[in-house]
Protein backbone atom coordinates (compact mmCIF):
# COMPACT_ATOMS: atom_id res chain seq x y z
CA UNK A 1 0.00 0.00 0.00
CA UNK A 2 1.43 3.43 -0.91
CA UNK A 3 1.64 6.46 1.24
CA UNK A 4 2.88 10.16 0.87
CA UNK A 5 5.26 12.02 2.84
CA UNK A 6 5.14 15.76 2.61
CA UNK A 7 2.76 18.90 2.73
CA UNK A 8 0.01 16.62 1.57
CA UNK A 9 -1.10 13.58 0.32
CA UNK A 10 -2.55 10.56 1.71
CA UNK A 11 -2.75 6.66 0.95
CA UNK A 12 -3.19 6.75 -2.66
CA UNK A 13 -1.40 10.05 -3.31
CA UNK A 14 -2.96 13.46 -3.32
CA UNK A 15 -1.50 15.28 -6.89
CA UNK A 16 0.99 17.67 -6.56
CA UNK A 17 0.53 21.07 -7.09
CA UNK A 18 3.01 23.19 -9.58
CA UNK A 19 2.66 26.09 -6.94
CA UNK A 20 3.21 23.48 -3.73
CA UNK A 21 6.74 24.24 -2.16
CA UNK A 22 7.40 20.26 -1.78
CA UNK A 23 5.04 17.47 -1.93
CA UNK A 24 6.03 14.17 -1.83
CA UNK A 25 5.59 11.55 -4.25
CA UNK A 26 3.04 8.03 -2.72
CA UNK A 27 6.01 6.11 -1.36
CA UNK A 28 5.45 2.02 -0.93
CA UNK A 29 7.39 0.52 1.88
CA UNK A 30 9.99 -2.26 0.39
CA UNK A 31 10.88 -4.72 3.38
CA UNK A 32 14.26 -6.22 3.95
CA UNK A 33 15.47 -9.24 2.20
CA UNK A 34 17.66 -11.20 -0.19
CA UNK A 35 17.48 -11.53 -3.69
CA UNK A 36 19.43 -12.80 -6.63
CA UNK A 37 20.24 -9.75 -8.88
CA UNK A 38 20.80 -10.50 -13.16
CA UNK A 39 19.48 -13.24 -15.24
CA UNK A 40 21.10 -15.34 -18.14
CA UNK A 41 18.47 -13.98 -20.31
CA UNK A 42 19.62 -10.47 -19.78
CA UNK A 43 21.48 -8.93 -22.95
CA UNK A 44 24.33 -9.22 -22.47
CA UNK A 45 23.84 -12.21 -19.90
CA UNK A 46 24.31 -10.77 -16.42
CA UNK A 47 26.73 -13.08 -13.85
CA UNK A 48 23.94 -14.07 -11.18
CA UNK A 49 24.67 -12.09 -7.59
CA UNK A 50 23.16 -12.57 -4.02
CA UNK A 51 22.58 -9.71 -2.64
CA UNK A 52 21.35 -8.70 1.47
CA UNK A 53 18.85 -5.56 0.64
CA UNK A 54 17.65 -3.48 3.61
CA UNK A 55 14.07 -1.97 3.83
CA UNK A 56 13.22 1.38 2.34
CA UNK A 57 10.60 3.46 0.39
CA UNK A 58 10.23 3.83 -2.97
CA UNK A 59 8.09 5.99 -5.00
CA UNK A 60 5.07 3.90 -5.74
CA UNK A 61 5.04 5.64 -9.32
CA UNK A 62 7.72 7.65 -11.73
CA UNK A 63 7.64 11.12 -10.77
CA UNK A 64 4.73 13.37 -12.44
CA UNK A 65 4.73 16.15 -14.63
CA UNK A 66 2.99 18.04 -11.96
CA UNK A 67 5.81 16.97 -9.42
CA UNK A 68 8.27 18.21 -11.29
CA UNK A 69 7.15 21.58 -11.83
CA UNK A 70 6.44 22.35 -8.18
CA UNK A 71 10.05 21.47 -7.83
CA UNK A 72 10.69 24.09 -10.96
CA UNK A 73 8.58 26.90 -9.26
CA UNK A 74 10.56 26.05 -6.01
CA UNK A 75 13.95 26.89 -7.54
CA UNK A 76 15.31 22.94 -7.46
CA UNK A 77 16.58 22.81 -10.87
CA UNK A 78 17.46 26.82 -12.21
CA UNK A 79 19.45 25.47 -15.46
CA UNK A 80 16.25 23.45 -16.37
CA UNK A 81 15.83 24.40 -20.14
CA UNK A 82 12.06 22.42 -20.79
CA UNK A 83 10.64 20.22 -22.53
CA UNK A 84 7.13 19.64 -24.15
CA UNK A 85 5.57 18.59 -20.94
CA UNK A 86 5.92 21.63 -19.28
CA UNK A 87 4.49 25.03 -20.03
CA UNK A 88 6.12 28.44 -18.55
CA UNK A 89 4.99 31.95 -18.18
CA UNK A 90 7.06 34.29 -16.24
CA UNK A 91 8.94 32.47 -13.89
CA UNK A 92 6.42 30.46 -13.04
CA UNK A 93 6.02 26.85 -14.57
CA UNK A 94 3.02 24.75 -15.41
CA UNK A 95 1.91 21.46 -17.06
CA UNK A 96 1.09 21.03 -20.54
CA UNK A 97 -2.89 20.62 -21.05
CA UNK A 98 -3.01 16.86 -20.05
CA UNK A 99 0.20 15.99 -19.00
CA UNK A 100 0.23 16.47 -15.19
CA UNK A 101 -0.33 12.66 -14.31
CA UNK A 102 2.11 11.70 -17.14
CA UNK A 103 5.31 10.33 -16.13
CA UNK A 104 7.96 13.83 -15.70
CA UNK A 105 10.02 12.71 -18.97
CA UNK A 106 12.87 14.67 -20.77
CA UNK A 107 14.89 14.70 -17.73
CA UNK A 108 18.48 14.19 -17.27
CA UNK A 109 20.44 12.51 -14.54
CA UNK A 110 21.28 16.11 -13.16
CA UNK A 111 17.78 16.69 -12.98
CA UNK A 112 16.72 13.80 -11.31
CA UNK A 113 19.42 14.29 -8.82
CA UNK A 114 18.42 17.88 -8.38
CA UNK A 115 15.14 16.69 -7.73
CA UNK A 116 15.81 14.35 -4.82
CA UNK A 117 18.09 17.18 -3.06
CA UNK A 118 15.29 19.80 -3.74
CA UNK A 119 12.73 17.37 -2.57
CA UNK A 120 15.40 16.05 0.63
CA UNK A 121 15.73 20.06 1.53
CA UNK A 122 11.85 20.95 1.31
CA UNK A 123 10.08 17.30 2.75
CA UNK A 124 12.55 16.51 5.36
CA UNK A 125 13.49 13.10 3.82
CA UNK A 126 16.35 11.80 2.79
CA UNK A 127 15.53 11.11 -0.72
CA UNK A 128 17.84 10.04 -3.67
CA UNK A 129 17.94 7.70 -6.75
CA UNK A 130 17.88 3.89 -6.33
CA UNK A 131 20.98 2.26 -7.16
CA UNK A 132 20.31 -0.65 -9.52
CA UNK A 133 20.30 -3.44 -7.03
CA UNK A 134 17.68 -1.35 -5.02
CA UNK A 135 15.56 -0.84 -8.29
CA UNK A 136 16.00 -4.15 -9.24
CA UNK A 137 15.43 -5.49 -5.75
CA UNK A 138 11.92 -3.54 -5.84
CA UNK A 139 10.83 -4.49 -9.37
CA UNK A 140 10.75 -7.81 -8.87
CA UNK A 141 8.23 -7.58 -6.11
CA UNK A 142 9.45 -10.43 -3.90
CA UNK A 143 9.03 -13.14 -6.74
CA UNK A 144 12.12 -14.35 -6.90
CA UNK A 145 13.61 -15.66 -10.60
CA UNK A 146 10.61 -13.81 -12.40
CA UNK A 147 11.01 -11.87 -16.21
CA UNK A 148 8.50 -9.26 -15.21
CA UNK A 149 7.70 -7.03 -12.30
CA UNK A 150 4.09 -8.90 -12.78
CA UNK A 151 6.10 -12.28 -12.66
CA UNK A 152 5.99 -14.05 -15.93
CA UNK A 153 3.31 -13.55 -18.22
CA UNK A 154 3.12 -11.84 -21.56
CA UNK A 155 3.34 -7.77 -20.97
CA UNK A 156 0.39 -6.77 -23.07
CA UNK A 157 -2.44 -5.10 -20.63
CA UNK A 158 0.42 -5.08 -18.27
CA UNK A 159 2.60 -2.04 -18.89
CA UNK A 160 2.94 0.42 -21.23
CA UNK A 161 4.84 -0.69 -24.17
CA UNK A 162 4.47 -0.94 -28.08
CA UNK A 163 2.70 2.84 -27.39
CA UNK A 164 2.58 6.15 -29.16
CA UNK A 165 2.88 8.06 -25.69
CA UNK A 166 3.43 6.91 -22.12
CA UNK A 167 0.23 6.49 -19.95
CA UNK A 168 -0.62 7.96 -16.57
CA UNK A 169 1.11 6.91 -13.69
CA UNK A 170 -0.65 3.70 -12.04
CA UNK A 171 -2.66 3.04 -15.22
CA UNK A 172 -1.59 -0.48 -14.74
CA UNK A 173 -1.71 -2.99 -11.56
CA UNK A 174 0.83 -2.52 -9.03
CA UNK A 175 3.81 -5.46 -8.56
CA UNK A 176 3.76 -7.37 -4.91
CA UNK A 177 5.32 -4.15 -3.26
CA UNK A 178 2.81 -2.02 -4.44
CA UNK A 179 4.92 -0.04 -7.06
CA UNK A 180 3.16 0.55 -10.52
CA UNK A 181 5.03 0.80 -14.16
CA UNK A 182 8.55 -0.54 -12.94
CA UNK A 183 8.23 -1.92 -16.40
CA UNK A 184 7.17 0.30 -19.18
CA UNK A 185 5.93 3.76 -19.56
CA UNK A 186 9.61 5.52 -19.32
CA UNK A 187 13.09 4.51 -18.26
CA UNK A 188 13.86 5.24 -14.92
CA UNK A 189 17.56 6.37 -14.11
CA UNK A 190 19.33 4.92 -10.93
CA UNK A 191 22.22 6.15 -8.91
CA UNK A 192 25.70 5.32 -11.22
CA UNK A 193 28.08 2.48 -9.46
CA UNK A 194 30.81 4.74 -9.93
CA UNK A 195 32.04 8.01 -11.50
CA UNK A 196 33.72 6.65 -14.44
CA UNK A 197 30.77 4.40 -15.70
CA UNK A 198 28.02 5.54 -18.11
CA UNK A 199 24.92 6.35 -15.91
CA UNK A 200 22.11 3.21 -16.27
CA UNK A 201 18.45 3.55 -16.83
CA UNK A 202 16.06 0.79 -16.45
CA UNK A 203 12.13 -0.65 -16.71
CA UNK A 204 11.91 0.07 -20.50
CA UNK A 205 9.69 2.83 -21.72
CA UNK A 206 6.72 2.77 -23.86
CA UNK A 207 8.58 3.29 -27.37
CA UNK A 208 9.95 -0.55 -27.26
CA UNK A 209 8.70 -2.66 -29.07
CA UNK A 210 10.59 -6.15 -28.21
CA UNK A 211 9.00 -7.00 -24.17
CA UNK A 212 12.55 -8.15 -23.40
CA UNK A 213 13.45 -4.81 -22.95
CA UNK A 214 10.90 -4.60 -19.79
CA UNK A 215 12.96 -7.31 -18.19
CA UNK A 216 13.36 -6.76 -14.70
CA UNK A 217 17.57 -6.87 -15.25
CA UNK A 218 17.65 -5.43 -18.58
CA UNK A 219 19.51 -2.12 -18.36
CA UNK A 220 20.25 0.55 -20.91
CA UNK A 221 23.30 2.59 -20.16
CA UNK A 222 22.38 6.34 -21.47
CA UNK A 223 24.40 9.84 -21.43
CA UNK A 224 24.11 11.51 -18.42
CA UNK A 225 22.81 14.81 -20.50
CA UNK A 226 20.23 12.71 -22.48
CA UNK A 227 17.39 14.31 -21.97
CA UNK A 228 14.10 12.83 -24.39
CA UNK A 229 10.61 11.45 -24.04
CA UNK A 230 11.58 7.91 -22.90
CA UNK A 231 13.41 8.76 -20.09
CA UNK A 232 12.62 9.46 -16.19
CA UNK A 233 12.68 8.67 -12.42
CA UNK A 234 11.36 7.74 -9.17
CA UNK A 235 12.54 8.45 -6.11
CA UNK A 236 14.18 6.48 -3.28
CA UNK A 237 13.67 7.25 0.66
CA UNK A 238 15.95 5.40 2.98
CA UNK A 239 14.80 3.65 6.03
CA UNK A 240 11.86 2.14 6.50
CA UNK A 241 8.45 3.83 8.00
């Protein structure tokens, strides 16, 4: 079951507000456990790890249109330079007609980032990307072995995929934590291993159109200044409730 941290929202998640100084994405407690992280399916095959994961919270959808703004209008990202999603008059920031529930797309690592420290500052959490094993960890929803956040069926009716435009968040059922689109709708970027490596998106996005790419270890290493209409986030809050 999700919940929301912040200056409102409830179970379920009340939308955020472009003019809201910080509002916290629903967050869906992730328990403790161990998992085995990669796949031999995974392209390139992946070497199979086991891996101890503590509890924490993670956004239980990508970050919204609407979301992002109210961090524009709060000053968290100044070098933002916008995208079609997001409409601006003044200094003030707005979404597009229809977009607010959309997935916040057209963002680069640096804006993701800025996001969580904005967010971290305003909410009082300590908020931050998921590292891959945390994302992976989370996607798989405690079924251990399984293709798909949903286990492993065909995707069709199950994500967003094979699409002309990503849906609204939670248009789809929600894995066994209680997270919706971990596969499908956009790429989400986690925290890179290291400074020298390319930074890693995963989850697929609603442009493929081969369902291996919504694997639960399929990752797609990207730029960190790619900024375009498959790509996005979710955020990560450490510690459990």
């Amino acid at each position: 079951m999700g919940f929301a941290l912040g200056l409102l929202g409830a179970a379920g998640g009340a939308p955020a507000q472009a003019g809201d100084a910080a509002v916290a994405p629903p967050l869906a407690a992730v328990p403790a456990g161990v998992f085995v992280m990669g796949g031999s399916e995974a392209q390139p095959p992946r070497e199979l790890r086991r891996i101890d994961m503590p509890a924490f919270r993670l956004g239980q959808y990508e970050v919204t249109v609407e979301e992002w703004a109210a961090c524009l209008n709060g000053g968290g990202q100044p070098d933002y330079p916008g995208s079609p999603q997001v409409t601006r008059r003044g200094k003030r920031f707005r979404p597009a007609r229809g977009q607010g529930r959309n997935p916040a797309a057209w963002i680069s690592l640096a804006d993701a980032q800025a996001y969580c420290r904005w967010l971290s500052e305003r909410a009082g959490l300590r908020a931050r990307l998921p590292t891959e094993a945390e994302w992976e960890y989370a996607a798989r929803g405690g079924l251990e072995g399984a293709r798909f956040p949903w286990g492993w069926g065909a995707p069709e009716g199950r994500a967003c995929f094979n699409a002309r435009a990503p849906r609204r968040v939670g248009a789809f059922p929600p894995n066994g934590y209680g997270l919706c689109d971990m596969a499908g709708n956009v790429f989400e970027w986690c925290a890179p291993d290291n400074a020298g490596g390319p930074p890693v998106a995963r989850g697929g996005s609603w442009s493929e159109r081969d369902p291996r790419y919504l694997r639960v270890y399929n990752r797609v290493p990207f730029p960190a200044a790619y900024r375009n209409a498959d790509v996005g986030f979710r955020i990560l809050v450490e510690g459990a409730e």
